[in-house]
Protein backbone atom coordinates (compact mmCIF):
# COMPACT_ATOMS: atom_id res chain seq x y z
CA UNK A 1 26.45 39.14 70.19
CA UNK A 2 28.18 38.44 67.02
CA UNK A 3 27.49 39.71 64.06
CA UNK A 4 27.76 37.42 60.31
CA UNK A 5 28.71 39.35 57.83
CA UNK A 6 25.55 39.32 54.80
CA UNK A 7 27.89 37.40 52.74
CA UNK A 8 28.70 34.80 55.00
CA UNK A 9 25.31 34.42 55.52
CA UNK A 10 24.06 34.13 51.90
CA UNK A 11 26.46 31.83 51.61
CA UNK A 12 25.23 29.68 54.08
CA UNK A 13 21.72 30.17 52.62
CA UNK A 14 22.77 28.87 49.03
CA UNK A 15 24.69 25.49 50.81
CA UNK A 16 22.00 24.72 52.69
CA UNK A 17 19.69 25.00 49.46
CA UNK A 18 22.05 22.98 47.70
CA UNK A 19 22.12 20.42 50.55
CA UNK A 20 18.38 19.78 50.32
CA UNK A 21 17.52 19.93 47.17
CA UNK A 22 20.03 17.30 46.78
CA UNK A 23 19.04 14.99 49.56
CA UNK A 24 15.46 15.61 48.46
CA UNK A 25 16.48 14.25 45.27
CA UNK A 26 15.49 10.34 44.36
CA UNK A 27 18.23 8.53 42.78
CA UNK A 28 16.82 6.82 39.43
CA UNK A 29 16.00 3.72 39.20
CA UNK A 30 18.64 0.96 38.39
CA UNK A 31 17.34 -0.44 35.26
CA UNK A 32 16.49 -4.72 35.24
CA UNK A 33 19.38 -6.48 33.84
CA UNK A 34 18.31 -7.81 29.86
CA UNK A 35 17.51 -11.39 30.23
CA UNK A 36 21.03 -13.35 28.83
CA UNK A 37 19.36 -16.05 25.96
CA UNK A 38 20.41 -19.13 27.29
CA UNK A 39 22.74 -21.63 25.91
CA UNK A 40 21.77 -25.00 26.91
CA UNK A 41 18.32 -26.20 28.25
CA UNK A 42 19.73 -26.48 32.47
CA UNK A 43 19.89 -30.31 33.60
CA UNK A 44 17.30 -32.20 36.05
CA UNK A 45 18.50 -33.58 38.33
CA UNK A 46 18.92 -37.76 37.90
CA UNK A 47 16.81 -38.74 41.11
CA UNK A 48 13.88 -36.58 39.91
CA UNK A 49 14.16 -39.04 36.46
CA UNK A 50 11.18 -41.31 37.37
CA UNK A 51 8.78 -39.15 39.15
CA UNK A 52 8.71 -36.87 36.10
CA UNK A 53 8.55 -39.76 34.12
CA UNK A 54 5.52 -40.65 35.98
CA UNK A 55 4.07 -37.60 35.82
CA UNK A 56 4.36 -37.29 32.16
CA UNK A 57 2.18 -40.02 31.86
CA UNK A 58 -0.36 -38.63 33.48
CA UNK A 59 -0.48 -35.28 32.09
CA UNK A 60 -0.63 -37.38 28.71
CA UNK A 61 -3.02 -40.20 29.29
CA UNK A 62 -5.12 -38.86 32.71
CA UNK A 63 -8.03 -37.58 33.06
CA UNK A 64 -9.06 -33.68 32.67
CA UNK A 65 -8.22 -33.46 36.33
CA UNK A 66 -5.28 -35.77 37.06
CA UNK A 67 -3.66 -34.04 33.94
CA UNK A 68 -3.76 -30.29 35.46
CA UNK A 69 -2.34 -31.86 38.43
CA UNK A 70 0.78 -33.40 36.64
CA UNK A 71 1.14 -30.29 34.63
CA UNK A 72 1.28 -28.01 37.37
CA UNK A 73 3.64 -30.49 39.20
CA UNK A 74 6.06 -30.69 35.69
CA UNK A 75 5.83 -26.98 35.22
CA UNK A 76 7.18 -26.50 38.96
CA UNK A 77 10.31 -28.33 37.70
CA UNK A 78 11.07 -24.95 35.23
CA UNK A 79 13.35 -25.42 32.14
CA UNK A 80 14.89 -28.65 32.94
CA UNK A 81 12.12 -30.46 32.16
CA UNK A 82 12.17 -29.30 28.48
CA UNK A 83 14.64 -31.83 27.33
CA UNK A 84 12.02 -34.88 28.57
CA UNK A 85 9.28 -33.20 27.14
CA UNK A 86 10.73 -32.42 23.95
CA UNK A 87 11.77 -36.17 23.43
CA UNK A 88 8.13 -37.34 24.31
CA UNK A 89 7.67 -35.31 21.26
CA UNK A 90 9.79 -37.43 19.46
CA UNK A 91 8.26 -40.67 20.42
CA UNK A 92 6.50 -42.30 17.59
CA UNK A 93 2.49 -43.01 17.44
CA UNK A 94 1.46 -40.23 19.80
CA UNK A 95 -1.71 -39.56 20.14
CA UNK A 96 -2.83 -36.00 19.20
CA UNK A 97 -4.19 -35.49 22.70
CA UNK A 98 -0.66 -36.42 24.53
CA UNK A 99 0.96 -34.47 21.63
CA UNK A 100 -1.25 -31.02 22.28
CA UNK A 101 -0.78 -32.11 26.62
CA UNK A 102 2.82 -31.86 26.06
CA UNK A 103 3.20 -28.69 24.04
CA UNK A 104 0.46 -27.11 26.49
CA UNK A 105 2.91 -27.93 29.31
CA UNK A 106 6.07 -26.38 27.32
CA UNK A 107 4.41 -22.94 26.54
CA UNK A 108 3.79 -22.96 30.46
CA UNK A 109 7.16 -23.31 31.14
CA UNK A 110 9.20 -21.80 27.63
CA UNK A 111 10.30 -17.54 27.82
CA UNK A 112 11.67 -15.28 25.56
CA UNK A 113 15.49 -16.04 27.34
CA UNK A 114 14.71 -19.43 25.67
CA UNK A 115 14.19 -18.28 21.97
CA UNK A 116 17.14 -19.50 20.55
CA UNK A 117 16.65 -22.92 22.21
CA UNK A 118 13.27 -22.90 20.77
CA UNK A 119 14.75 -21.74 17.58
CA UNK A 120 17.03 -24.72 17.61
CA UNK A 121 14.35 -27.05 17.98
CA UNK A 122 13.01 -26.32 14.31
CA UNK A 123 15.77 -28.29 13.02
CA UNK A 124 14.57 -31.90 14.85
CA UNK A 125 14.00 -34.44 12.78
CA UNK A 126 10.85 -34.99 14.60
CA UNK A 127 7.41 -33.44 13.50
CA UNK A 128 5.61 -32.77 16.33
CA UNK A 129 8.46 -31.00 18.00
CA UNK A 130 9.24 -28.51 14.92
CA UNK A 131 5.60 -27.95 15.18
CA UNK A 132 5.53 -27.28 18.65
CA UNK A 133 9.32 -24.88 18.17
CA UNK A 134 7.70 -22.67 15.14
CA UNK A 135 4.30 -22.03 16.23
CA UNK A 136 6.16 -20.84 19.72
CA UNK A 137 8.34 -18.45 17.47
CA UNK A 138 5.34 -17.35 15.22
CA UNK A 139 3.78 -16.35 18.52
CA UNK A 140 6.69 -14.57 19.49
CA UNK A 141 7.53 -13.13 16.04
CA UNK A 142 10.85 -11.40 15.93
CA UNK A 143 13.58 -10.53 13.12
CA UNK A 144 15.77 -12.26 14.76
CA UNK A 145 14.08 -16.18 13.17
CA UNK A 146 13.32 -14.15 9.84
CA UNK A 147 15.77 -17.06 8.66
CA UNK A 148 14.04 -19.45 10.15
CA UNK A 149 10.80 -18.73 8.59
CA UNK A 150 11.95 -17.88 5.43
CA UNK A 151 13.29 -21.61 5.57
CA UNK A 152 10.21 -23.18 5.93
CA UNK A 153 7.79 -21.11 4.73
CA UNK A 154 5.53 -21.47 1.17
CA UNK A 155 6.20 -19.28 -1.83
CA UNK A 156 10.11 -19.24 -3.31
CA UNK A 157 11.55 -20.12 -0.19
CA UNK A 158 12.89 -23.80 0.19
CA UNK A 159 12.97 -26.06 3.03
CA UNK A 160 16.07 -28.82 2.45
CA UNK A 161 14.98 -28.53 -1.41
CA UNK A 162 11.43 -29.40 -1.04
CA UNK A 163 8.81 -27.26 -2.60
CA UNK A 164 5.97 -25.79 -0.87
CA UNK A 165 3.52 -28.54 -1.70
CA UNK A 166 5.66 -30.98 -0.49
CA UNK A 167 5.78 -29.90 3.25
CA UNK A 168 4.04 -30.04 6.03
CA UNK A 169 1.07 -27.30 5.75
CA UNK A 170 1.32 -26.48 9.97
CA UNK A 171 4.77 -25.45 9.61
CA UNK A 172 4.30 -23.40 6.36
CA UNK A 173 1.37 -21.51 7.48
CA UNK A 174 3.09 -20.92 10.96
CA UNK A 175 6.25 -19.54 8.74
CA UNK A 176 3.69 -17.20 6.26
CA UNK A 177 2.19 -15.95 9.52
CA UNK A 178 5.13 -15.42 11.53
CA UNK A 179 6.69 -13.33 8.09
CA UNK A 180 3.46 -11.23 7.50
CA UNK A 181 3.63 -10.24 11.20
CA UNK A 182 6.96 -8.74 10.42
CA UNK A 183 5.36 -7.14 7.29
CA UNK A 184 5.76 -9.57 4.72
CA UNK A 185 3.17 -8.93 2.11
CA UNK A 186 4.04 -11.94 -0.01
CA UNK A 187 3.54 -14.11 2.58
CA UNK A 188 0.53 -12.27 3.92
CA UNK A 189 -0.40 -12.78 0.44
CA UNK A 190 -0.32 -16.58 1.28
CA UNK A 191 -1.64 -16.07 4.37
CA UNK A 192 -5.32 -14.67 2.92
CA UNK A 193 -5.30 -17.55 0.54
CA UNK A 194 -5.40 -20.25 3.21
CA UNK A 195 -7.83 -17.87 6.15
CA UNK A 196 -10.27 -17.92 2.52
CA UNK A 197 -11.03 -21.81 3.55
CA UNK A 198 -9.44 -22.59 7.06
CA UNK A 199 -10.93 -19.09 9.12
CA UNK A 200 -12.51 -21.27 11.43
CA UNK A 201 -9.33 -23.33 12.56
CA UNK A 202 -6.80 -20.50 12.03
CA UNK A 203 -8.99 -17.40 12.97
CA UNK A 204 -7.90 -17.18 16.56
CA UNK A 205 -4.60 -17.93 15.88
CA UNK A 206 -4.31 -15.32 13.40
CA UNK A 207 -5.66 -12.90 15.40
CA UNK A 208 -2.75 -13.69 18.46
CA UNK A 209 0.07 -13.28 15.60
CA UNK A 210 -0.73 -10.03 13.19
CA UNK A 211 -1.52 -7.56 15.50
CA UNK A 212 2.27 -7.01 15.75
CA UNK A 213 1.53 -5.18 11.86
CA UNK A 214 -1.34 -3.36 12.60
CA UNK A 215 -0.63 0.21 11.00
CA UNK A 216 -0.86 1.99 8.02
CA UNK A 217 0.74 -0.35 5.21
CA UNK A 218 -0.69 -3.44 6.44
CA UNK A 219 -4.04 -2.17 6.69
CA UNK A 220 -4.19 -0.38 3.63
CA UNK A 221 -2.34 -3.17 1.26
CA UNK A 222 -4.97 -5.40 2.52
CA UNK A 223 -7.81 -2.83 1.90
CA UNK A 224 -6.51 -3.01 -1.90
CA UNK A 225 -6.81 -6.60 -2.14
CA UNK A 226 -10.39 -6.62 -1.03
CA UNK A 227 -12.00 -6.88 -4.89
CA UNK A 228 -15.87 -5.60 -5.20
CA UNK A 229 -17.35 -8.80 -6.46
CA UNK A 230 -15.80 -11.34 -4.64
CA UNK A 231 -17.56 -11.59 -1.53
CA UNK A 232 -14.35 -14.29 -0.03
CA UNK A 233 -12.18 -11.53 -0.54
CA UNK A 234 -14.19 -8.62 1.19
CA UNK A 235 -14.94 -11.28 4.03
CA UNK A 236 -11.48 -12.41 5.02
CA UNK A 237 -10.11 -8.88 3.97
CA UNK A 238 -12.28 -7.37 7.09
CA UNK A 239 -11.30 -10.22 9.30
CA UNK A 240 -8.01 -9.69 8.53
CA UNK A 241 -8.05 -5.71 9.78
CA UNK A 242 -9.39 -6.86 12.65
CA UNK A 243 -5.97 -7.32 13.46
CA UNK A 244 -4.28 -4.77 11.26
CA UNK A 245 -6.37 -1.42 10.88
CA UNK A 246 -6.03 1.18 13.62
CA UNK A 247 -9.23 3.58 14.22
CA UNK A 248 -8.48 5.74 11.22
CA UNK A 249 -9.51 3.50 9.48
CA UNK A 250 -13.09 2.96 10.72
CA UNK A 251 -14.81 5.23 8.46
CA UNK A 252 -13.24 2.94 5.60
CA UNK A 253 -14.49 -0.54 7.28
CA UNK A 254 -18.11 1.01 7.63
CA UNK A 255 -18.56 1.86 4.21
CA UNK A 256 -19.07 -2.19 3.93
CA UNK A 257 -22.01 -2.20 6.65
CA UNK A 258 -24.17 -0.77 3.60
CA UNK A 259 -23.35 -4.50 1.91
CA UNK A 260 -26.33 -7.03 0.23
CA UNK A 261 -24.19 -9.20 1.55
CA UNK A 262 -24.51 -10.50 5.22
CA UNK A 263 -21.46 -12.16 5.63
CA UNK A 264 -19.81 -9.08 4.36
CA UNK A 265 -22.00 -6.68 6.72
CA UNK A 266 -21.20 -9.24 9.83
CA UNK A 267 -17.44 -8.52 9.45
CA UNK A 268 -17.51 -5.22 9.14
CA UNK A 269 -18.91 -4.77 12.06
CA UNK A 270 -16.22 -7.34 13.69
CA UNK A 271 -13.53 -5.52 12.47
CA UNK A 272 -15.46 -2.13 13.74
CA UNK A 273 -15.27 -3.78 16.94
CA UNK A 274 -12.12 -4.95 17.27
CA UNK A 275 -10.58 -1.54 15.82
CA UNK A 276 -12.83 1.31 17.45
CA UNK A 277 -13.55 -0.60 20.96
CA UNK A 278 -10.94 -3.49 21.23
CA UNK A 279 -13.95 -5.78 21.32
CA UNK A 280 -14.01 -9.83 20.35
CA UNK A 281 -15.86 -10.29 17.37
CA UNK A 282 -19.38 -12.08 17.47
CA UNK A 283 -19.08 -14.89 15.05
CA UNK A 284 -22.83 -16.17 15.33
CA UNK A 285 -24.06 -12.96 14.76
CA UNK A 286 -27.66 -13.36 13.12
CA UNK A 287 -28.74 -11.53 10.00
CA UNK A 288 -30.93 -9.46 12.26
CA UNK A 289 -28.52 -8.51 14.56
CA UNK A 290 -26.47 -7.49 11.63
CA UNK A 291 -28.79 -5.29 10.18
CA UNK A 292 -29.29 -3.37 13.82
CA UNK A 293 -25.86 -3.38 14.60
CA UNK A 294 -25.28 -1.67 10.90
CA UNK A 295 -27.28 1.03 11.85
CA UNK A 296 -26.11 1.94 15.37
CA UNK A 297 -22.42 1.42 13.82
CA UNK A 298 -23.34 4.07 10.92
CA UNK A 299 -25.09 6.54 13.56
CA UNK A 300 -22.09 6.17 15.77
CA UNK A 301 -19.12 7.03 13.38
CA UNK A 302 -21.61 9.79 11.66
């Protein structure tokens, strides 16, 4: 029989050890490849010319049904189709209901890799398609269109030389949005001023956009602009954390559930809602419900 000397054999031990633990080892994960922003919006193809054409037309002037079908059969065709529906954009005396099919069907097909394509599109001459391009970047707020924004939005900034009042309100109030979202106070400033009258048009909006600020100087600057007789102020204030306050600030929100007010009371518990449970506000919620919903609120955060 032959004999292994103890060293050899601890030796042998330790490689196989080695061995396995390396085999037994996953490799990690190759990480995805960034997304390359893309230069140039790809071309359709010129056969495919009339059917999407056609289509177009149907998604614009079709019924409710027929114009899901022709979106679905645009969006199929991807990011060459952008070019045809940003001219129908450009056509004069569109109807508001072509107008809003058309920019439904480009946020089905528009991504992030197309940002500065979108970004481009602010500078057409055409209305309806800088609409269209800013509200897409205020939805997808980034530094990198701060300078876009800043060009078209209210306050000091100027847009070709033309003061504030002289623009077109969409495109400011996408700008102040898009600029409070990247912590802008000025323009979240402006931003209050407009959700004091226009809450019921811009509420949901709003509420897509500032999240991206919700923390600690948002919440609290907004807190401070909340004056104790001015019932508008507490009101959009509290609609306003909805968005912006994180649960540390609940006990602060609930100390307006006590309020004569029941506007003021309603919102609070909103913003309660939205902060502490991630809930959707109730809008219609009645005086009563108010009043109950007060109490289990103050019971709760006791």
């Amino acid at each position: 029989m032959t004999t292994i000397h103890p060293r050899a054999a601890h030796a042998c031990v330790a490689l196989f050890l080695f061995a396995a633990g390396h085999a037994q080892t996953p490799k990690p994960a190759e990480p995805e490849p960034a997304q390359e922003p893309k230069a140039s919006w790809p071309e359709l193809p010129a056969k495919e010319n009339e059917r999407v054409l056609t289509q177009i037309r149907k998604l614009e002037t079709g019924n409710e049904a027929d114009s899901a079908k022709a979106q679905a059969t645009l969006v199929a065709y991807g990011p060459a189709l952008v070019p045809h529906l940003l001219r129908r954009l450009a056509l004069p005396r569109q109807s508001d209901d072509a107008i809003a099919a058309v920019t439904r069907t480009l946020d089905a097909i528009v991504t992030d890799e197309h940002a500065p394509l979108v970004a481009k599109a602010t500078e057409e001459r055409a209305l309806p398609t800088q609409r269209w391009a800013l509200r897409w970047l205020t939805l997808h707020a980034d530094e990198r269109w701060r300078e876009v924004y800043a060009r078209h939005a209210g306050g000091a900034a100027t847009d070709g030389g033309k003061p504030a009042a002289a623009r077109d309100e969409e495109l400011v109030f996408c700008a102040d949005l898009a600029l409070a979202a990247l912590q802008d106070k000025e323009a979240l400033a402006r931003v209050i001023e407009v959700c004091h009258t226009q809450w019921r048009e811009r509420g949901e909006f709003v509420g897509a956009v500032l999240p991206k600020a919700r923390g600690r100087e948002m919440a609290s600057w907004v807190i401070r602009q909340m004056r104790p007789n001015d019932e508008r102020s507490r009101v959009t204030g509290l609609r306003l954390l909805r968005s912006l306050a994180t649960p540390e600030y609940a006990a602060a929100i609930a100390n307006y559930l006590d309020s004569g007010e029941s506007s003021v009371k309603r919102e609070a518990i909103n913003a309660l809602r939205a902060v502490v449970d991630g809930a959707p506000p109730i809008e219609e919620l009645s005086v009563f419900s108010a009043i109950e919903q007060a109490k289990q609120w103050k019971e709760r955060l006791k």
